[in-house]
C-alpha atoms as a PDB file:
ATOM      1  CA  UNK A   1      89.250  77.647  84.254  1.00  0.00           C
ATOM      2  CA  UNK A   2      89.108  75.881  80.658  1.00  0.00           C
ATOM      3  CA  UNK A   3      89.359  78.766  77.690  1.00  0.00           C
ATOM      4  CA  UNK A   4      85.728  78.149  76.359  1.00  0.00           C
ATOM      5  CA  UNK A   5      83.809  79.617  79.852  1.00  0.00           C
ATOM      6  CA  UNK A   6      87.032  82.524  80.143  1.00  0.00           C
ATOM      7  CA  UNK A   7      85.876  83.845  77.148  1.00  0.00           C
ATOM      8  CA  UNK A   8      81.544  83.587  77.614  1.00  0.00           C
ATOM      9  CA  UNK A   9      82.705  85.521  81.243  1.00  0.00           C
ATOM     10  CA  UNK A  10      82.208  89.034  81.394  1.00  0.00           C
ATOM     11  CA  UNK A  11      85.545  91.094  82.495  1.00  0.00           C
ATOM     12  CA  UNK A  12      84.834  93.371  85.358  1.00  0.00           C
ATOM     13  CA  UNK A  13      84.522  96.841  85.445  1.00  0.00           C
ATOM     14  CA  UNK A  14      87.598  97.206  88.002  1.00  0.00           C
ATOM     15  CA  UNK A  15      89.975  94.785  86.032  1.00  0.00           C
ATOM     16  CA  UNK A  16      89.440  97.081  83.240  1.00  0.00           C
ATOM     17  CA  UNK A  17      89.683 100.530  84.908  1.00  0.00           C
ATOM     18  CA  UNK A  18      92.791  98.821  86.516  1.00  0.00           C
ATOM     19  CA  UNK A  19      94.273  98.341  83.015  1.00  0.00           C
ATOM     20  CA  UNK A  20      93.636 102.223  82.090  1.00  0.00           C
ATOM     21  CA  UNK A  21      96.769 104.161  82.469  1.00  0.00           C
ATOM     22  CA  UNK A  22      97.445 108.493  82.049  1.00  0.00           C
ATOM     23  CA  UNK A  23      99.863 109.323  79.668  1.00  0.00           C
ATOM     24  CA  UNK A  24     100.613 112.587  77.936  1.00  0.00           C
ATOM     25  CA  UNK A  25      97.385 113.516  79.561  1.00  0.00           C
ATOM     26  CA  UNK A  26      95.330 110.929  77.865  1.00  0.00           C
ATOM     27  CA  UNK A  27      93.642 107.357  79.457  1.00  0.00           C
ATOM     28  CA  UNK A  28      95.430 104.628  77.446  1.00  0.00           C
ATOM     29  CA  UNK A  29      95.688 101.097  77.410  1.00  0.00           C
ATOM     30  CA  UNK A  30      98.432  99.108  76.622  1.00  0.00           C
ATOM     31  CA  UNK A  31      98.747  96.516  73.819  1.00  0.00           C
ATOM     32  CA  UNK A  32     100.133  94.000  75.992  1.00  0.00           C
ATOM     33  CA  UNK A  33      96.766  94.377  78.159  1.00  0.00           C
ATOM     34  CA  UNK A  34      94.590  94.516  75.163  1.00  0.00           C
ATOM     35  CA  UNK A  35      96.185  91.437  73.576  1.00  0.00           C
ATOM     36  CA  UNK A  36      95.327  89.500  77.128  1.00  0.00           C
ATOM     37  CA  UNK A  37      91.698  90.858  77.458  1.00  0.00           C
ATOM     38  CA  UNK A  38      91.312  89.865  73.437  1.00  0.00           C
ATOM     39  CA  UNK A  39      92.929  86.564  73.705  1.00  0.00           C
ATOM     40  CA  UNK A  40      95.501  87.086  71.009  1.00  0.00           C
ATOM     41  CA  UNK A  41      98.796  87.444  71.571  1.00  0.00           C
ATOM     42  CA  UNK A  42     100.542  90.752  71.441  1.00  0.00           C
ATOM     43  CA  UNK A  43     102.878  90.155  68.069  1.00  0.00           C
ATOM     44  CA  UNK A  44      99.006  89.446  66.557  1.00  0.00           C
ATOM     45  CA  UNK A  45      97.806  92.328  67.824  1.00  0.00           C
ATOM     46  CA  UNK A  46     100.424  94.777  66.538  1.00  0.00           C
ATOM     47  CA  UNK A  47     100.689  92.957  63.490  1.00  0.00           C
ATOM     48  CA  UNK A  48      96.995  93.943  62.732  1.00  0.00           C
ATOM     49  CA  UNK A  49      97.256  97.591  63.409  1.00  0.00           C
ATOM     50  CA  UNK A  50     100.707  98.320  61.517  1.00  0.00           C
ATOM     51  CA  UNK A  51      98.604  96.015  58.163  1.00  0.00           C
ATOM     52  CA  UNK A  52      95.815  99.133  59.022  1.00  0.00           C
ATOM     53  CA  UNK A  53      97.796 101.987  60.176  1.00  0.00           C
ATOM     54  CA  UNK A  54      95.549 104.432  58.600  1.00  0.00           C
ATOM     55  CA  UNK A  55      93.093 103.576  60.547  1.00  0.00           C
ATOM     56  CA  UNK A  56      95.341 104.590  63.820  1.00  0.00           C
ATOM     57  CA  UNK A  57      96.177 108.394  63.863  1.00  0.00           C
ATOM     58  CA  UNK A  58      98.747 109.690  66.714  1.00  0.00           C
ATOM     59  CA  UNK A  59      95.401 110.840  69.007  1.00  0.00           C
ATOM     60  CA  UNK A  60      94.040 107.044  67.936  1.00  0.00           C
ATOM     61  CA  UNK A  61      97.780 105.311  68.807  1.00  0.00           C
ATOM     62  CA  UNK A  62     100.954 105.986  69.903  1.00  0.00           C
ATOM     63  CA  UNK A  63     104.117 104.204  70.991  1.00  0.00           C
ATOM     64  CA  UNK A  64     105.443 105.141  73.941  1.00  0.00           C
ATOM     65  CA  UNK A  65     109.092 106.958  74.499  1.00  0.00           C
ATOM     66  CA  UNK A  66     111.815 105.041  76.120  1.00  0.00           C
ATOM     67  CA  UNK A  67     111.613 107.441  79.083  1.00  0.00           C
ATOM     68  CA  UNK A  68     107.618 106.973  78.842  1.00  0.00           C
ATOM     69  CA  UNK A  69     108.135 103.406  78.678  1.00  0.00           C
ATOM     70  CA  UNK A  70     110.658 103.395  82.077  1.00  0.00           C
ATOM     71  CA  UNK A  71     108.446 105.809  83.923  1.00  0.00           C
ATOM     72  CA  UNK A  72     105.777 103.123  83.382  1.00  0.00           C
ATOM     73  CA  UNK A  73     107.364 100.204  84.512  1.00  0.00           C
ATOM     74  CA  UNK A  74     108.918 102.305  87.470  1.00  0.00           C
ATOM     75  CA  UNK A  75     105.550 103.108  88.440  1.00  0.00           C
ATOM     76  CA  UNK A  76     103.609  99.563  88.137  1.00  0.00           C
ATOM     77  CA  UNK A  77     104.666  96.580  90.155  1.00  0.00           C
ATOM     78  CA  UNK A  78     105.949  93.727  87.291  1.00  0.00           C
ATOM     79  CA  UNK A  79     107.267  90.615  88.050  1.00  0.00           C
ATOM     80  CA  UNK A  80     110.455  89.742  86.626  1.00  0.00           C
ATOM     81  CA  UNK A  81     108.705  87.796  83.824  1.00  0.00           C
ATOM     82  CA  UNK A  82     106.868  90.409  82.657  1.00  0.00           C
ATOM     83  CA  UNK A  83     109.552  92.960  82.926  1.00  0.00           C
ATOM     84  CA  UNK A  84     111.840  90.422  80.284  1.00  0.00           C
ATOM     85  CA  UNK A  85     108.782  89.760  78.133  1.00  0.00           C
ATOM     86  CA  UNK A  86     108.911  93.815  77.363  1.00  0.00           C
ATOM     87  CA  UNK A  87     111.397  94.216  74.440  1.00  0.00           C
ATOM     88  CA  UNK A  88     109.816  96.268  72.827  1.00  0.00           C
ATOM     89  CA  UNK A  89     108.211  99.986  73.884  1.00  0.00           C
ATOM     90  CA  UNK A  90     104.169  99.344  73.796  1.00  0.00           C
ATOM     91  CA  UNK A  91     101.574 100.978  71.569  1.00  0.00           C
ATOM     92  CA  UNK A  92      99.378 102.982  73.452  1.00  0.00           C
ATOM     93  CA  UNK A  93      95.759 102.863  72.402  1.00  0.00           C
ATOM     94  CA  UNK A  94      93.532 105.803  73.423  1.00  0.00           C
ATOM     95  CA  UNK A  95      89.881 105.300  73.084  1.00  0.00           C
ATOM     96  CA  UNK A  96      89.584 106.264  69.712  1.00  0.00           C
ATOM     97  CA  UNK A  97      91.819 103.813  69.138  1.00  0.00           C
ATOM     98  CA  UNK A  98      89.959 101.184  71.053  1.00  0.00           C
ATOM     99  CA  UNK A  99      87.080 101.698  69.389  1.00  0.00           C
ATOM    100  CA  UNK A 100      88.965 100.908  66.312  1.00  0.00           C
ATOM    101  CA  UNK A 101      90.390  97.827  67.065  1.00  0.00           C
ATOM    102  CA  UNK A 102      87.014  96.362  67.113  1.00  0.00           C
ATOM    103  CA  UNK A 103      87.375  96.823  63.361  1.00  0.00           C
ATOM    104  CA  UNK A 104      90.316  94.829  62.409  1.00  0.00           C
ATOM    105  CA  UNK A 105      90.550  92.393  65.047  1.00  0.00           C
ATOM    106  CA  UNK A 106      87.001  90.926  64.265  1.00  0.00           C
ATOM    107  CA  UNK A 107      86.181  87.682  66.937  1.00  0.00           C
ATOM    108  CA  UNK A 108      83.630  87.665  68.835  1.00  0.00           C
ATOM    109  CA  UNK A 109      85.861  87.993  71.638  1.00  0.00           C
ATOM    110  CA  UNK A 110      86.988  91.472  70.627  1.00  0.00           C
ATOM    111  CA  UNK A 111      84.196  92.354  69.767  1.00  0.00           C
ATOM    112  CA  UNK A 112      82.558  91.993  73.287  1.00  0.00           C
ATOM    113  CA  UNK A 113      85.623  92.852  75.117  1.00  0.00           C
ATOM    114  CA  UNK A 114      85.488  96.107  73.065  1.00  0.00           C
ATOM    115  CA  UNK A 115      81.943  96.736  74.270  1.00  0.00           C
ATOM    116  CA  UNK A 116      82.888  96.418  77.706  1.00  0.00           C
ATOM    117  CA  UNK A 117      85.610  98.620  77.559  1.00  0.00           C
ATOM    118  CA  UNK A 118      83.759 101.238  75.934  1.00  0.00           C
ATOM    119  CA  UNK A 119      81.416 100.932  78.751  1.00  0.00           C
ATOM    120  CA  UNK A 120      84.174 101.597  81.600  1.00  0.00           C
ATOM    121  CA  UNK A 121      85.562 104.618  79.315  1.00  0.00           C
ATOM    122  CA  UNK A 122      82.131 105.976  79.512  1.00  0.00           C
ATOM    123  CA  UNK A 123      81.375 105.614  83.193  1.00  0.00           C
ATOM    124  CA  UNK A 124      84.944 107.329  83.906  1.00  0.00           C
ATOM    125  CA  UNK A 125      84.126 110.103  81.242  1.00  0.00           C
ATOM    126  CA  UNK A 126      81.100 110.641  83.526  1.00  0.00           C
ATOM    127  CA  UNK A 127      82.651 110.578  86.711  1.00  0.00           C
ATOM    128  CA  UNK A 128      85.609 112.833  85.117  1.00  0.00           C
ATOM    129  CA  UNK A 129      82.599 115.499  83.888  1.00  0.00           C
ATOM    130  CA  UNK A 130      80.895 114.906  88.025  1.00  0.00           C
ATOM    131  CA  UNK A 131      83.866 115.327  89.601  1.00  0.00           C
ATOM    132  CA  UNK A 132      84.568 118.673  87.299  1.00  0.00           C
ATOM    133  CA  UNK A 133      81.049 119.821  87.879  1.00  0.00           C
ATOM    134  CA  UNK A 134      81.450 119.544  91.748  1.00  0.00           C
ATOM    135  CA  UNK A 135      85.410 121.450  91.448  1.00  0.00           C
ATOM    136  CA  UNK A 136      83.100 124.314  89.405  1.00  0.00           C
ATOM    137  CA  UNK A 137      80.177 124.431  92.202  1.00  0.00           C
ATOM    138  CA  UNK A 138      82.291 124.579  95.194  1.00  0.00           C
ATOM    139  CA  UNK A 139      84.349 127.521  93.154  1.00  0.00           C
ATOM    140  CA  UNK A 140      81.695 129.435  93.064  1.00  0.00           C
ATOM    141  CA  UNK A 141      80.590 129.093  96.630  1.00  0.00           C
ATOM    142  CA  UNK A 142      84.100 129.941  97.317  1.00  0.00           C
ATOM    143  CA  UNK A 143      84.197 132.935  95.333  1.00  0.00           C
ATOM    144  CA  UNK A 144      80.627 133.860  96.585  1.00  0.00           C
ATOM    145  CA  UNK A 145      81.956 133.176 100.645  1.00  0.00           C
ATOM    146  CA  UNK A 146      84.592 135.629  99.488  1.00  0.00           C
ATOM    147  CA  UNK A 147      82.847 138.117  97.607  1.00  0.00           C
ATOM    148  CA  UNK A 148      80.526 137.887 100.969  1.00  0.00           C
ATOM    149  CA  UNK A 149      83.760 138.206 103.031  1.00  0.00           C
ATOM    150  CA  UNK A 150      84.286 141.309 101.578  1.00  0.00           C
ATOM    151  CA  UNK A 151      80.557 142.626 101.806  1.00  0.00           C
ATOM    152  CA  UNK A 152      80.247 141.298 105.431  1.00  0.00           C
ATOM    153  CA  UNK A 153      83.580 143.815 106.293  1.00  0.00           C
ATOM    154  CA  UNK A 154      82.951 146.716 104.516  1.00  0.00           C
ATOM    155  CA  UNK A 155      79.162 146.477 106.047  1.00  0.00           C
ATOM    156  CA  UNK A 156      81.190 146.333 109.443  1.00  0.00           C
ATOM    157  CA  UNK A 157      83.261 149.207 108.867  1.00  0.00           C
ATOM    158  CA  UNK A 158      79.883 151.072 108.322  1.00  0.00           C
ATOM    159  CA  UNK A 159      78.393 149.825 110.960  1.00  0.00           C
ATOM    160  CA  UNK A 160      81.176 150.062 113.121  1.00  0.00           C
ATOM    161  CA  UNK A 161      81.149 154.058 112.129  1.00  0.00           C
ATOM    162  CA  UNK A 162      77.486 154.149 113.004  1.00  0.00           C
ATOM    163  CA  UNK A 163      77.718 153.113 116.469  1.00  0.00           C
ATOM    164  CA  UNK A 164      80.534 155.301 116.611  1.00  0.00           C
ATOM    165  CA  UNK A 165      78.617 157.791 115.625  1.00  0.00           C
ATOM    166  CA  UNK A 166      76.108 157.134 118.002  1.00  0.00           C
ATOM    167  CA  UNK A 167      78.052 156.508 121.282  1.00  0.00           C
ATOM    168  CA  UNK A 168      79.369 160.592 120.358  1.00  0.00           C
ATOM    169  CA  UNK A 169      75.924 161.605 120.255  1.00  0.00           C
ATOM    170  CA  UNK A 170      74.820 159.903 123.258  1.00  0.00           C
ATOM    171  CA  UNK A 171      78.074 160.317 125.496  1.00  0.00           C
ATOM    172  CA  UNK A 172      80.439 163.588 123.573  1.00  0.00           C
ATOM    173  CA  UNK A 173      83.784 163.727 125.035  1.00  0.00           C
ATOM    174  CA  UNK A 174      84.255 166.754 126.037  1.00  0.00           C
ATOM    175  CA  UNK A 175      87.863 167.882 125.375  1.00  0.00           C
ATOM    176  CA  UNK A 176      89.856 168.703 128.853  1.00  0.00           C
ATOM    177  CA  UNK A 177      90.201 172.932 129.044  1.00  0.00           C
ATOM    178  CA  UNK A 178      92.682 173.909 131.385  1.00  0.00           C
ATOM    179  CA  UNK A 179      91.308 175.849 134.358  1.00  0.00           C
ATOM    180  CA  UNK A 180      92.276 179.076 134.937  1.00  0.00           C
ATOM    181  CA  UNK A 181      91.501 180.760 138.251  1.00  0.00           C
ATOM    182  CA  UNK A 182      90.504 179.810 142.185  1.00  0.00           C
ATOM    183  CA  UNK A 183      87.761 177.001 142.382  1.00  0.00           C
ATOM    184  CA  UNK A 184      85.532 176.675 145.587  1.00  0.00           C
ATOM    185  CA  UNK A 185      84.763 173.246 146.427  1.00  0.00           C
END
């Protein structure tokens, strides 16, 4: 595919999201992934945000830990290639820090790879807030099930006394006396 129609070709949704990682409880991307999806190279990329580094606070951009960095790899299949192309720990851009790429790497490119990535942030933001709003209402049917748990068995113990009640009413057990003296059948 020549470079011209790659770059008038929207991305997908799913090649995005698949380039969206969790770390230190955060969705991140990667440099390296940004650098493809822009068209620059990584070096390029970096370059530009350490020339504007006020622009990229920690919660903006962060590098990752050697351990963070290991635990990465460990956990995403890499060809050998890739693995010896990775000198270097990779920035971590959250999507604050996304957003602010758009303002110092200035092609078109960027700029509309920027809009779709913003758009897949958004749509898992949403999902995140469904997915929370559906943990919250089956909570509270939970908790009402239970609170009704507990009505449903003291009710039972009441009622259960009731027909006890009842049944003594209806059918008293005599206690057994002890007979004294000559019966005639």
């Amino acid at each position: 595919m020549s470079q011209s129609l790659t770059s008038i070709m929207p991305l997908s949704l799913e090649h995005i999201e698949a380039q969206i990682y969790v770390i230190r409880d955060k969705r991140i991307m990667l440099d390296r992934d940004l650098a493809l999806l822009y068209g620059v190279e990584t070096k390029h990329l970096k370059r530009q945000v350490r020339r504007n580094q006020n622009r990229f606070p920690s919660d903006f951009m962060f590098e990752l830990t050697n351990e963070e960095f290991a635990y990465w790899r460990s956990q995403n299949v890499t060809s050998n290639a890739d693995k010896m192309g990775l000198r270097y720990t990779p920035y971590a851009f959250t999507e604050n820090g996304i957003a602010m790429l758009s303002s110092v790497l200035t092609s078109q490119k960027a700029i509309q790879v920027n809009i779709q990535i913003m758009r897949v942030f958004t749509i898992l933001r949403k999902q995140a807030l469904t997915q929370l709003e559906l943990l919250k209402r089956l909570d509270e049917i939970d908790q009402l099930l239970l609170n009704q748990n507990q009505v449903n068995a003291r009710n039972e113990a009441h009622i259960n006394l009731i027909f006890d009640t009842i049944k003594q009413i209806i059918d008293p057990e005599l206690p057994t006396k002890k007979q004294y003296g000559f019966i005639a059948d």
